[in-house]
Protein backbone atom coordinates (compact mmCIF):
# COMPACT_ATOMS: atom_id res chain seq x y z
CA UNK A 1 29.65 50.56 97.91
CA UNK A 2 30.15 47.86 95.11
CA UNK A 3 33.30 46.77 94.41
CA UNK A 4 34.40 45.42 90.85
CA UNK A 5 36.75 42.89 90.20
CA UNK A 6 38.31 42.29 87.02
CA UNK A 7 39.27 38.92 86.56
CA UNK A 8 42.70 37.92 85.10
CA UNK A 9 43.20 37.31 81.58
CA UNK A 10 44.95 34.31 80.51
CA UNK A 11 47.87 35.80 78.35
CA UNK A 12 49.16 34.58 75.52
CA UNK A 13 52.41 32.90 75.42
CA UNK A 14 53.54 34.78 72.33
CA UNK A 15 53.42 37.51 74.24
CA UNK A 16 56.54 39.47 75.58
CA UNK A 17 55.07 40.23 78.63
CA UNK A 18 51.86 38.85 80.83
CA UNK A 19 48.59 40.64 81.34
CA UNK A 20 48.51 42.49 84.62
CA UNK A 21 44.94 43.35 85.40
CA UNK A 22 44.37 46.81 86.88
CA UNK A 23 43.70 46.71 90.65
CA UNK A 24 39.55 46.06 91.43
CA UNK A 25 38.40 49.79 92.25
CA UNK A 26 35.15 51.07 94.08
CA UNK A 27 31.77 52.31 91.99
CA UNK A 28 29.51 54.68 93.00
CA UNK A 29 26.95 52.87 95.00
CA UNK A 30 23.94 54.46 92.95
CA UNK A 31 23.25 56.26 90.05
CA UNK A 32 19.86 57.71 90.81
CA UNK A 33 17.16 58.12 88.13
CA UNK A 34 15.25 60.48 88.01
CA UNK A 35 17.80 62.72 88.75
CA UNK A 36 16.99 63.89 92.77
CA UNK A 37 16.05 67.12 91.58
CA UNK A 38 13.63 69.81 93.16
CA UNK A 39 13.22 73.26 92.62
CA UNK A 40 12.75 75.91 94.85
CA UNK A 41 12.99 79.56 95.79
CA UNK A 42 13.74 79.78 92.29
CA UNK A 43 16.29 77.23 92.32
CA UNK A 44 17.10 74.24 90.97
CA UNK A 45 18.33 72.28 93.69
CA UNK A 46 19.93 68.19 94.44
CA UNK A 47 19.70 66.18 96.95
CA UNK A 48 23.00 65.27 98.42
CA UNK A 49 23.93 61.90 97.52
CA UNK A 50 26.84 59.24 97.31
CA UNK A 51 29.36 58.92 95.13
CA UNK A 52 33.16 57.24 94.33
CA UNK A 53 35.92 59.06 92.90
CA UNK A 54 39.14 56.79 91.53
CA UNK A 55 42.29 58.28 90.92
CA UNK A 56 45.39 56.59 89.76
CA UNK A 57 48.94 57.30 91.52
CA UNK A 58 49.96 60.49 90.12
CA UNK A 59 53.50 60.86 90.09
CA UNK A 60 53.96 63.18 92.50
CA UNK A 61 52.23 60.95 95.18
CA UNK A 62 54.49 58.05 94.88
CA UNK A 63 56.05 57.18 98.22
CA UNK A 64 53.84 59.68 100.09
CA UNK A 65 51.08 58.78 102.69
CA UNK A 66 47.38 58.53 102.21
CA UNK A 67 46.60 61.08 104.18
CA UNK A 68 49.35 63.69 103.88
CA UNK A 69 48.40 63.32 100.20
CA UNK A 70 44.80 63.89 100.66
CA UNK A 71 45.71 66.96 103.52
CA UNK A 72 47.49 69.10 100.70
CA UNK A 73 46.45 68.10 97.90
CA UNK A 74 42.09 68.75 98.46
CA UNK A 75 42.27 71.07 100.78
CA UNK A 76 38.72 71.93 100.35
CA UNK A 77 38.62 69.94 103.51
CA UNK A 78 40.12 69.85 106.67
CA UNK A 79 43.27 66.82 107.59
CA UNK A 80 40.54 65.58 110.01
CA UNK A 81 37.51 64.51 107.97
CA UNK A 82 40.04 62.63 105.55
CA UNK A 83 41.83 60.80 108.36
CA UNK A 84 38.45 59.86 109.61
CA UNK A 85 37.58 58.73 105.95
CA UNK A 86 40.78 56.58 105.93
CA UNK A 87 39.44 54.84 109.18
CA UNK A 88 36.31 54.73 107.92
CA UNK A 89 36.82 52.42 104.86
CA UNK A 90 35.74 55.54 102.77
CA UNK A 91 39.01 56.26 101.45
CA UNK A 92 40.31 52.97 100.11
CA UNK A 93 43.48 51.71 97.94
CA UNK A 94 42.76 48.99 95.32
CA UNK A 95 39.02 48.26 96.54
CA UNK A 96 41.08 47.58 100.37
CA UNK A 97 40.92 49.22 103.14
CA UNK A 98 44.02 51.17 104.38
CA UNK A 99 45.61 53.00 107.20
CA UNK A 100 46.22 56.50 106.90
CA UNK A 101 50.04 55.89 107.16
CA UNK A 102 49.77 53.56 103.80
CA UNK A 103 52.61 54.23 101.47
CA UNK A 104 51.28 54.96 98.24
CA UNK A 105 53.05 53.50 94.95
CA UNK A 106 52.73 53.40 90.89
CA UNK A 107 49.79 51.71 89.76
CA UNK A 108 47.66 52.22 92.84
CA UNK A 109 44.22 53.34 92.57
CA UNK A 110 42.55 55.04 95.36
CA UNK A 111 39.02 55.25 95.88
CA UNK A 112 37.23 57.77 97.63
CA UNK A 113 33.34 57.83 98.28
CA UNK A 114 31.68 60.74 100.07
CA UNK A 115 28.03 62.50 101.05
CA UNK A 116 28.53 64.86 97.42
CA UNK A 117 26.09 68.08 97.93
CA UNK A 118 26.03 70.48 94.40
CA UNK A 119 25.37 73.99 94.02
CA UNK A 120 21.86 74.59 93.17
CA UNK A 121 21.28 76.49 89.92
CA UNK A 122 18.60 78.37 88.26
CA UNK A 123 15.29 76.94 87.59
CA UNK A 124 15.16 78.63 84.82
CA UNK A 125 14.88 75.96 81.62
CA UNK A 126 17.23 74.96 78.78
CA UNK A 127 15.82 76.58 75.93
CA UNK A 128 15.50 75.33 72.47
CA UNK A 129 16.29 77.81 69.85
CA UNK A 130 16.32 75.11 66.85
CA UNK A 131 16.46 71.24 66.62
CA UNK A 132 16.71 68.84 63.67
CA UNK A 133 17.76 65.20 63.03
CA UNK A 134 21.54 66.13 63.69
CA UNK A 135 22.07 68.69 66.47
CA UNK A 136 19.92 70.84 69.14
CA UNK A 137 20.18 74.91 69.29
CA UNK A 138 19.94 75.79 72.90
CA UNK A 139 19.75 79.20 74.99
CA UNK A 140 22.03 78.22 78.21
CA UNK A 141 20.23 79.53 81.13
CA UNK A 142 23.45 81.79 83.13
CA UNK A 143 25.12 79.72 85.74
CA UNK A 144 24.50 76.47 84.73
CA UNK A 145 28.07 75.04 83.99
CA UNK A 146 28.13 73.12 80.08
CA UNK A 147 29.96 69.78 81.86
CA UNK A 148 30.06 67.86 85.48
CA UNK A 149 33.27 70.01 86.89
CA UNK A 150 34.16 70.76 90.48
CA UNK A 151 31.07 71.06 92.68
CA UNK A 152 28.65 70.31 90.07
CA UNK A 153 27.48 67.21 88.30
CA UNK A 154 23.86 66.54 87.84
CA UNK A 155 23.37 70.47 87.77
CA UNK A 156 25.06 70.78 84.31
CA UNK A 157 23.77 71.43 80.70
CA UNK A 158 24.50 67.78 79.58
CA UNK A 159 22.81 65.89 82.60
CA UNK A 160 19.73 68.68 82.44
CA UNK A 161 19.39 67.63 79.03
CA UNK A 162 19.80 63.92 79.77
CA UNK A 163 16.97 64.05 82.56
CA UNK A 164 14.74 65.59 80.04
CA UNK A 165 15.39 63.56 77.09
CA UNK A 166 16.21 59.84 78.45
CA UNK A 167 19.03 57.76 80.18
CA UNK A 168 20.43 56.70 77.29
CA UNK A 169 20.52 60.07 75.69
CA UNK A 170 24.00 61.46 75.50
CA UNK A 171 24.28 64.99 74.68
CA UNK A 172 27.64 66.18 72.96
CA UNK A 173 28.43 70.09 73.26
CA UNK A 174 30.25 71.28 70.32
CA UNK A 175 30.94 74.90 71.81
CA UNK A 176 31.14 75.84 75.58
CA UNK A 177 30.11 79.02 77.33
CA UNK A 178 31.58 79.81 80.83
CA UNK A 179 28.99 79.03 83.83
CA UNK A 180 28.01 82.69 84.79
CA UNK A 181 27.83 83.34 80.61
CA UNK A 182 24.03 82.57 79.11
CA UNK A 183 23.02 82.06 75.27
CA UNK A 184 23.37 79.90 72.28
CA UNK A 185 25.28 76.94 72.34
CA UNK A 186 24.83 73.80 69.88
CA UNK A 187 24.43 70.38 70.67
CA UNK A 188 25.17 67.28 68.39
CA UNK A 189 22.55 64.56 68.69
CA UNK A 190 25.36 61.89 67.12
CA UNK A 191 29.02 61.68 66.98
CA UNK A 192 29.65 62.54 63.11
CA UNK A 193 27.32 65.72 63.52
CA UNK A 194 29.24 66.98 66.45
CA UNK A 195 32.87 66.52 64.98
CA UNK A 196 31.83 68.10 62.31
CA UNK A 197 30.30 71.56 63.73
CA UNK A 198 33.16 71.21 66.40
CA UNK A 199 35.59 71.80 63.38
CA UNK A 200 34.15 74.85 62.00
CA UNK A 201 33.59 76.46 64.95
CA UNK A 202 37.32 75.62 65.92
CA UNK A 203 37.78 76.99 62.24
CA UNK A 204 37.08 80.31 63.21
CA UNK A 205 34.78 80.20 59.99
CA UNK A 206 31.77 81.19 62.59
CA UNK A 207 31.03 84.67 63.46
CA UNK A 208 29.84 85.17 67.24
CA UNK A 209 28.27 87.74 68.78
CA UNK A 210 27.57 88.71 72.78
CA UNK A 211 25.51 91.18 74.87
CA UNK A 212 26.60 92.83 77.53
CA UNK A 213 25.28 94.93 80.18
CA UNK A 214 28.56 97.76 81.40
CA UNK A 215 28.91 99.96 84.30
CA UNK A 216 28.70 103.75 82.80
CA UNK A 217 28.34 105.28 79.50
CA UNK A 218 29.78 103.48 77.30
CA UNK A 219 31.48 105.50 74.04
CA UNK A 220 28.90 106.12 70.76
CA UNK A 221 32.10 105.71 69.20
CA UNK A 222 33.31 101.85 67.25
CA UNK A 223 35.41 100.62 69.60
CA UNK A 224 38.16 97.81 68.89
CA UNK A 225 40.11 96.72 71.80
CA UNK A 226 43.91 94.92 70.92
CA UNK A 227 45.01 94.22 74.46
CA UNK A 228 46.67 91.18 74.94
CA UNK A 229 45.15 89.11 77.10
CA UNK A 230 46.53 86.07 79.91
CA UNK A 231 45.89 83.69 82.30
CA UNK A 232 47.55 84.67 85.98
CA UNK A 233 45.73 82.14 87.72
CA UNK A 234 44.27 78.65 86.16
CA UNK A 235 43.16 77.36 89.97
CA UNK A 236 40.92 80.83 90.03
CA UNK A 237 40.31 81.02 86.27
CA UNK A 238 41.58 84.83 86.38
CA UNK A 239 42.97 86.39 83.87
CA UNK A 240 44.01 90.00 83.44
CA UNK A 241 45.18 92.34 80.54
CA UNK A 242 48.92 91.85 80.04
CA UNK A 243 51.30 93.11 77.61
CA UNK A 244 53.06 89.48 77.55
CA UNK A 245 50.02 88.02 77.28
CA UNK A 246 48.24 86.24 74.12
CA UNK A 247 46.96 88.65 71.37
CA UNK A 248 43.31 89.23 71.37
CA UNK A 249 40.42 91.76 69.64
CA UNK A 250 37.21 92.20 70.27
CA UNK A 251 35.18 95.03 68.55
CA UNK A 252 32.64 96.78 70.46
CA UNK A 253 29.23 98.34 69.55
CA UNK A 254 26.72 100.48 71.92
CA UNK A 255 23.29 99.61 71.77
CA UNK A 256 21.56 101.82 74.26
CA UNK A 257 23.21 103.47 77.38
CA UNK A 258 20.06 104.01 80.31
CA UNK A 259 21.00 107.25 82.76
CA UNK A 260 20.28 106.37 86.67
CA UNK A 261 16.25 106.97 86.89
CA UNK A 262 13.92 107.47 89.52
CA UNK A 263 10.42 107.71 89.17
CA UNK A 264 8.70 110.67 90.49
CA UNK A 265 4.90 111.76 89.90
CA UNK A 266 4.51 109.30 87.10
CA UNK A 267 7.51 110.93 85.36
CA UNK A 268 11.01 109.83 85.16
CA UNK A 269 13.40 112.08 86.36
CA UNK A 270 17.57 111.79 87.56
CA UNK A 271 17.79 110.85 90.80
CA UNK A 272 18.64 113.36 93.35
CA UNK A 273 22.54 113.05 95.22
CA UNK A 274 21.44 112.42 98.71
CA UNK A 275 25.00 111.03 99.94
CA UNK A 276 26.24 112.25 103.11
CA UNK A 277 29.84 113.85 103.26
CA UNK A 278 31.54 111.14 103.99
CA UNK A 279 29.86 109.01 101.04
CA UNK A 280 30.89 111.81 98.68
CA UNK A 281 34.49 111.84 99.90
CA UNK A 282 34.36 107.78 99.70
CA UNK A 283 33.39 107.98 96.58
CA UNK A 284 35.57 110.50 95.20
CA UNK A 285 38.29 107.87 94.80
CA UNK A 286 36.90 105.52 93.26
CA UNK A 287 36.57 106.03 89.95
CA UNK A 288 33.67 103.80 88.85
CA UNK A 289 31.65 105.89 91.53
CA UNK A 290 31.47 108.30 88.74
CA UNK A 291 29.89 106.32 85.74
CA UNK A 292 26.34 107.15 85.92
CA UNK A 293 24.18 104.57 84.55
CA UNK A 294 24.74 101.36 82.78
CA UNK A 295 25.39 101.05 78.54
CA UNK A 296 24.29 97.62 76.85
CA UNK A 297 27.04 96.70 74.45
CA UNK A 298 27.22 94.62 71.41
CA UNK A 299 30.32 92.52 71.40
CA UNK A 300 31.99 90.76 68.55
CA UNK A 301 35.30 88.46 69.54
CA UNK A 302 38.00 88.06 67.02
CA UNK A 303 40.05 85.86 68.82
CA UNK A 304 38.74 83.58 71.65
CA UNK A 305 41.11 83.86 74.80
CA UNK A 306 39.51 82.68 78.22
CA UNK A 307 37.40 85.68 79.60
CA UNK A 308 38.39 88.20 76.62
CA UNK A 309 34.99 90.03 77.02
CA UNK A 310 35.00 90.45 80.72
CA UNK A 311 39.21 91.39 80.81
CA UNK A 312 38.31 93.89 77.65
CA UNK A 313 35.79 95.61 79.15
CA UNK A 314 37.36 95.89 82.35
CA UNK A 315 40.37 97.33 81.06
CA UNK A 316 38.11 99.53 78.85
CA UNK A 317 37.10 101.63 82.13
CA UNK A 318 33.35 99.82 81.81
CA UNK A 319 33.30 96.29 83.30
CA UNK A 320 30.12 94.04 83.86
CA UNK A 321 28.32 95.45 86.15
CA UNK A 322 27.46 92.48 88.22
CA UNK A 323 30.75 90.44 87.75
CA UNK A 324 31.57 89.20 90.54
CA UNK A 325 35.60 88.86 89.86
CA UNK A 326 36.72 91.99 87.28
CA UNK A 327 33.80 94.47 88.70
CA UNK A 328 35.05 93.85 92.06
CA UNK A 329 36.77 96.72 93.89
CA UNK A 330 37.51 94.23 96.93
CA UNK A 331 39.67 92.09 94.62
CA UNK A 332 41.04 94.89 92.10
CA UNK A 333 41.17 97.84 93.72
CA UNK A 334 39.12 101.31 93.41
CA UNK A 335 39.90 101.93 89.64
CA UNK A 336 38.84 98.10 89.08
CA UNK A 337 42.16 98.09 86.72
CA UNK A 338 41.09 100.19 83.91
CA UNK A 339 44.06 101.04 81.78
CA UNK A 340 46.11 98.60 82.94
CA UNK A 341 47.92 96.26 81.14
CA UNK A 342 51.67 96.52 83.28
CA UNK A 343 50.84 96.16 87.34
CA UNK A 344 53.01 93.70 89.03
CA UNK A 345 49.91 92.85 91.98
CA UNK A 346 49.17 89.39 90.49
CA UNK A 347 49.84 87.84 93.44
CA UNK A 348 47.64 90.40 96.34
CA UNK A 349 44.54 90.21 93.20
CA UNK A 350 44.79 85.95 93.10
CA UNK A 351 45.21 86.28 97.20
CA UNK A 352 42.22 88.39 97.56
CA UNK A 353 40.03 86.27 95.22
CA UNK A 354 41.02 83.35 96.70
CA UNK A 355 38.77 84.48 100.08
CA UNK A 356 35.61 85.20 98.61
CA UNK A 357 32.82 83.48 99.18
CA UNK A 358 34.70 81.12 101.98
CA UNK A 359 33.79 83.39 105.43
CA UNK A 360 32.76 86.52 103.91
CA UNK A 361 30.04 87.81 101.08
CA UNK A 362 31.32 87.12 97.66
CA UNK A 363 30.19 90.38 96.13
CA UNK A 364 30.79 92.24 93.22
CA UNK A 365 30.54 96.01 94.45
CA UNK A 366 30.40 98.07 91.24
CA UNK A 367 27.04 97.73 91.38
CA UNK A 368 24.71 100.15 90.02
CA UNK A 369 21.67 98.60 90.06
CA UNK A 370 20.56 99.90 92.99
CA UNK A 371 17.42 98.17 94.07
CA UNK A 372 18.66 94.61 93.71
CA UNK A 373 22.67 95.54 95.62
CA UNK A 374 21.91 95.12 99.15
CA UNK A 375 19.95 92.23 98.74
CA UNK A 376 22.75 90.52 97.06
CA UNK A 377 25.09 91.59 99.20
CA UNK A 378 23.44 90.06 101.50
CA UNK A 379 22.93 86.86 99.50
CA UNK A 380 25.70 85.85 97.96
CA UNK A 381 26.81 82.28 98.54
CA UNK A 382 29.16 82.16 101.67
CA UNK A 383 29.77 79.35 104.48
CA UNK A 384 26.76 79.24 106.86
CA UNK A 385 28.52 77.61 110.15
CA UNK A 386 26.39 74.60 110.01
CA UNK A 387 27.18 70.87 108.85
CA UNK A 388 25.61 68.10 107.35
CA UNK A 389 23.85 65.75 109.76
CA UNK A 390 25.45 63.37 107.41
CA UNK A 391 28.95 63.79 106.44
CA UNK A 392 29.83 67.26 108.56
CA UNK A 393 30.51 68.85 105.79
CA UNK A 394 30.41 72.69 105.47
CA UNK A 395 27.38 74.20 104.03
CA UNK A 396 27.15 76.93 101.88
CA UNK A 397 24.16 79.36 101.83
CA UNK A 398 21.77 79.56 98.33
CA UNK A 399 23.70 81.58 96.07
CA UNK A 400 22.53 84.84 95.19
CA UNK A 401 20.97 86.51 92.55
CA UNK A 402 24.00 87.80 90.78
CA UNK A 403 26.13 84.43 91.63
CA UNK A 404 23.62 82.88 89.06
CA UNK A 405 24.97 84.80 86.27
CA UNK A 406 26.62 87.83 84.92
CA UNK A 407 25.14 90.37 82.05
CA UNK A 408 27.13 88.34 79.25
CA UNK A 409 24.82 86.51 76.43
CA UNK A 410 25.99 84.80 73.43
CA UNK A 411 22.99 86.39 71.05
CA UNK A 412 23.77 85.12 67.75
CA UNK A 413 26.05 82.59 65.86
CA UNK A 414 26.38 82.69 62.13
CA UNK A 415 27.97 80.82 59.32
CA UNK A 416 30.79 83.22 57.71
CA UNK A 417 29.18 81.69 54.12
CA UNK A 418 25.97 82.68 55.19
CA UNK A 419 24.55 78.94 55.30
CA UNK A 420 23.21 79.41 58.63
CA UNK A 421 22.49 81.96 61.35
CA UNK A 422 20.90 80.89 64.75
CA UNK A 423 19.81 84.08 67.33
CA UNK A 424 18.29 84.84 70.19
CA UNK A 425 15.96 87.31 71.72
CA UNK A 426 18.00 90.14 73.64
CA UNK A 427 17.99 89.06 77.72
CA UNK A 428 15.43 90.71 80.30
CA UNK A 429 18.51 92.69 81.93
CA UNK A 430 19.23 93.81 78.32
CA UNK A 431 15.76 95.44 77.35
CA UNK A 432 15.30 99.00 78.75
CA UNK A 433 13.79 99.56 82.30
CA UNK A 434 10.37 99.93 82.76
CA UNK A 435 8.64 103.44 81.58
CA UNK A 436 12.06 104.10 79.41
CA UNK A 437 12.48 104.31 75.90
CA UNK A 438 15.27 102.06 74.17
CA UNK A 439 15.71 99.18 71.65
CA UNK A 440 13.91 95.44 72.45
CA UNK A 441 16.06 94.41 69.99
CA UNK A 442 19.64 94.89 68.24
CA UNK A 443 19.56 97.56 65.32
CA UNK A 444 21.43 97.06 62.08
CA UNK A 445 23.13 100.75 62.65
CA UNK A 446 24.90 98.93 65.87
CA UNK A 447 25.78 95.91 64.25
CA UNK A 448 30.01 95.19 65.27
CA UNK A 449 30.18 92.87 62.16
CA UNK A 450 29.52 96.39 59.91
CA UNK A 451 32.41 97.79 61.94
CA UNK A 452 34.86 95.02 61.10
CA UNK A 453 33.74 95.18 57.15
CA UNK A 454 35.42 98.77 57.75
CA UNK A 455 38.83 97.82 59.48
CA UNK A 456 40.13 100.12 56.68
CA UNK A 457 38.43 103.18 58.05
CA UNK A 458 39.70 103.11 61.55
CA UNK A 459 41.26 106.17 61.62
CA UNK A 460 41.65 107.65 65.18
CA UNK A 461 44.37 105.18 66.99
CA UNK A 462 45.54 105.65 70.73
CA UNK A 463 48.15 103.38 71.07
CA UNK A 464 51.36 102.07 73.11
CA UNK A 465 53.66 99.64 72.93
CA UNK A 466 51.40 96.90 74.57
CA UNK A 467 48.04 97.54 73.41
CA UNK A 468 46.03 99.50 70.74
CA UNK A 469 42.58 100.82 71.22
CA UNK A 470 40.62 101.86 67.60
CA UNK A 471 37.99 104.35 67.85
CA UNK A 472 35.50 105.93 65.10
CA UNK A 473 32.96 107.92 65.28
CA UNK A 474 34.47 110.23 67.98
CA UNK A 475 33.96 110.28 71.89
């Protein structure tokens, strides 16, 4: 560890008060280049590696011990590794070592330097959609996060790009997409080129459009969804359909909705029901049991609340199929919360997301994509019961297949003027299964902007007092 001292500044004797320097603080110890990268299984993986965190005194930790500060506050580890850390020198205050009974005040800094081990992500690579002298077009592979947050730092868009582009080479993301989310997202290559596509797309003078892959058949029918939409927990990032919540529309288009298929004798035929009693009484109550299939959806967002698309088409009766939080019958229940927009269970849903993936299978279980569900139940990123030779930390399995990513895709961006229009090709998941008929690419007759151009034609409303759902076309 290297520790930095900033020397003290004579001050001036004008001044009203002297310079206090900030207390010396501890760097991370290395900065590796190349990135420790490797890929495998798939997987872009990191090797675990060293680094400092510094934190100023927050308010709320003035006059509080080291450690009791560290025991509830990251809890993401247990009392004993941090007291150990205390002892350690690993956890320091002001560049010093401490006990773990210090009192800590205003102004301190503490430093904390541990054995960091990321997530891996997929291999799969940024791609380049369009590039000039001022910005970079990219497809965002799903679940590669857009910043360093949390558990990941050199698996993120920016550092990717960085590793593939130069040292000195500082990406600056003028839109974000969540992690699991994939698709276009620009890049500014300088400052003034970023500020200024970061202000019309904060304009709202940019028209987006998303993909998305839904359990069941979704309606023929235009579909415009007016449910409010907030944020019950920002720890979890949930959020849930709520009458008190912010306003939010998205229109909705189907592209193609694909029966359940089996192949038999070269032809395709529907799958026979080879459920045992109890299976069929199991799956009587729950009611996405009984959508058939999966639709893929066009999706055009008039507002842009935090998970609009996922909480929309969830309370729509047709969520993603693989999302692992709102297509999730362990955390919302058998009707996975279709129609509702007034349940007081905030507190049992953030409870029972707050366990998955710790000692048991994060899964989403609305799956319908049957050849791929056990093997991701199986999978999915939990706790493996071993530690690192290292630091004993935890360790977390590879993540699975559907931890990588949901069926969401930002397909196109486009300049309300009509300056500029930047689109992708429609996702494997999105392009019909094999030996099946169906569109390889979007059709103008499913196009959501047409439907908003007719606003004024909406004429079959079913409404309430806390949301409004438009359909045309009938159902």
């Amino acid at each position: 560890m290297a520790l930095t001292i900033v020397e003290q500044a004579e001050s001036s004797k004008t001044a009203a008060e002297p310079f206090v320097p900030p207390p010396p603080v501890l760097t991370t110890p290395c900065d590796p280049w190349p990135r420790p990268y490797y890929l495998a299984d798939g997987l872009r993986k990191v090797m675990p590696y060293h680094y400092t965190y510094n934190t100023n005194c927050k308010e709320r930790w003035r006059g509080r011990r080291i450690l009791d500060i560290y025991a509830t506050e990251y809890r993401d580890r247990k009392p004993e590794y941090y007291e150990d850390a205390i002892e350690r020198g690993n956890i320091v205050v002001n560049g010093k070592r401490t006990s773990t009974q210090a009192i800590v005040r205003n102004g301190d800094i503490i430093s904390h330097t541990l054995h960091r081990h990321e997530p891996p992500v997929t291999a799969q690579p940024v791609g380049i959609v369009h590039e000039d002298n001022d910005m970079i077009v990219i497809n965002k592979p799903a679940g590669v996060p857009v910043h360093p947050a949390g558990r990941y730092n050199y698996n993120s868009i920016i550092e990717i790009m960085r590793a593939e582009r130069g040292y000195q080479w500082n990406p600056l993301p003028c839109n974000r997409l969540d992690r699991l989310t994939s698709g276009i997202m620009f890049v500014g290559k300088h400052a003034q080129a970023a500020e200024k596509l970061s202000a019309q797309l904060m304009g709202r003078t940019v028209k987006k459009e998303y993909v998305a892959r839904v359990c069941g058949e979704f309606p023929e029918a235009d579909v415009t969804c007016n449910v409010p939409v907030m944020q019950i927990s920002p720890k979890l990032g949930l959020n849930r359909a709520r009458a008190s919540g912010k306003h939010a529309t998205t229109v909705f288009k189907r592209l193609a909705y694909y029966p359940p298929q089996r192949k038999a004798n070269g032809e395709f035929v529907k799958e026979e029901d080879n459920r045992t009693d109890h299976e069929k009484d199991r799956d009587s109550k729950l009611e996405w049991k009984s959508k058939e299939g999966y639709s893929i959806v066009r999706c055009l967002p008039l507002t842009g609340r935090t998970h609009q698309l996922r909480v929309h088409l969830q309370y729509l009766g047709h969520p993603i199929s693989n999302d692992p939080i709102y297509c999730n019958q362990r955390v919302f229940g058998p009707n996975l919360a279709a129609g509702d927009a007034a349940s007081d269970d905030d507190e049992d849903i953030i409870s029972r997301l707050s366990k998955m993936g710790k000692s048991e299978v994060a899964e989403a279980i609305a799956y319908h994509d049957e050849l791929v569900e056990e093997y991701n139940k199986r999978k999915a990123e939990k706790m493996t019961g071993e530690l690192c030779d290292v630091c004993q930390t935890a360790l977390y399995s590879d993540p699975g297949e559907h931890e990588l990513g949901i069926y969401l895709h930002a397909k196109r961006y486009a300049c309300a003027d009509g300056n500029w229009e930047y689109e992708t090709d429609l996702p494997e998941w999105a392009l019909p299964p094999p030996g099946v008929e169906g569109p390889m690419e979007v059709t103008k007759e499913t196009d959501p902007i047409a439907v908003v151009k007719s606003f004024g034609k909406l004429n079959l409303n079913a409404s309430s007092e806390t949301a409004e759902i438009s359909v045309t076309g009938g159902l």
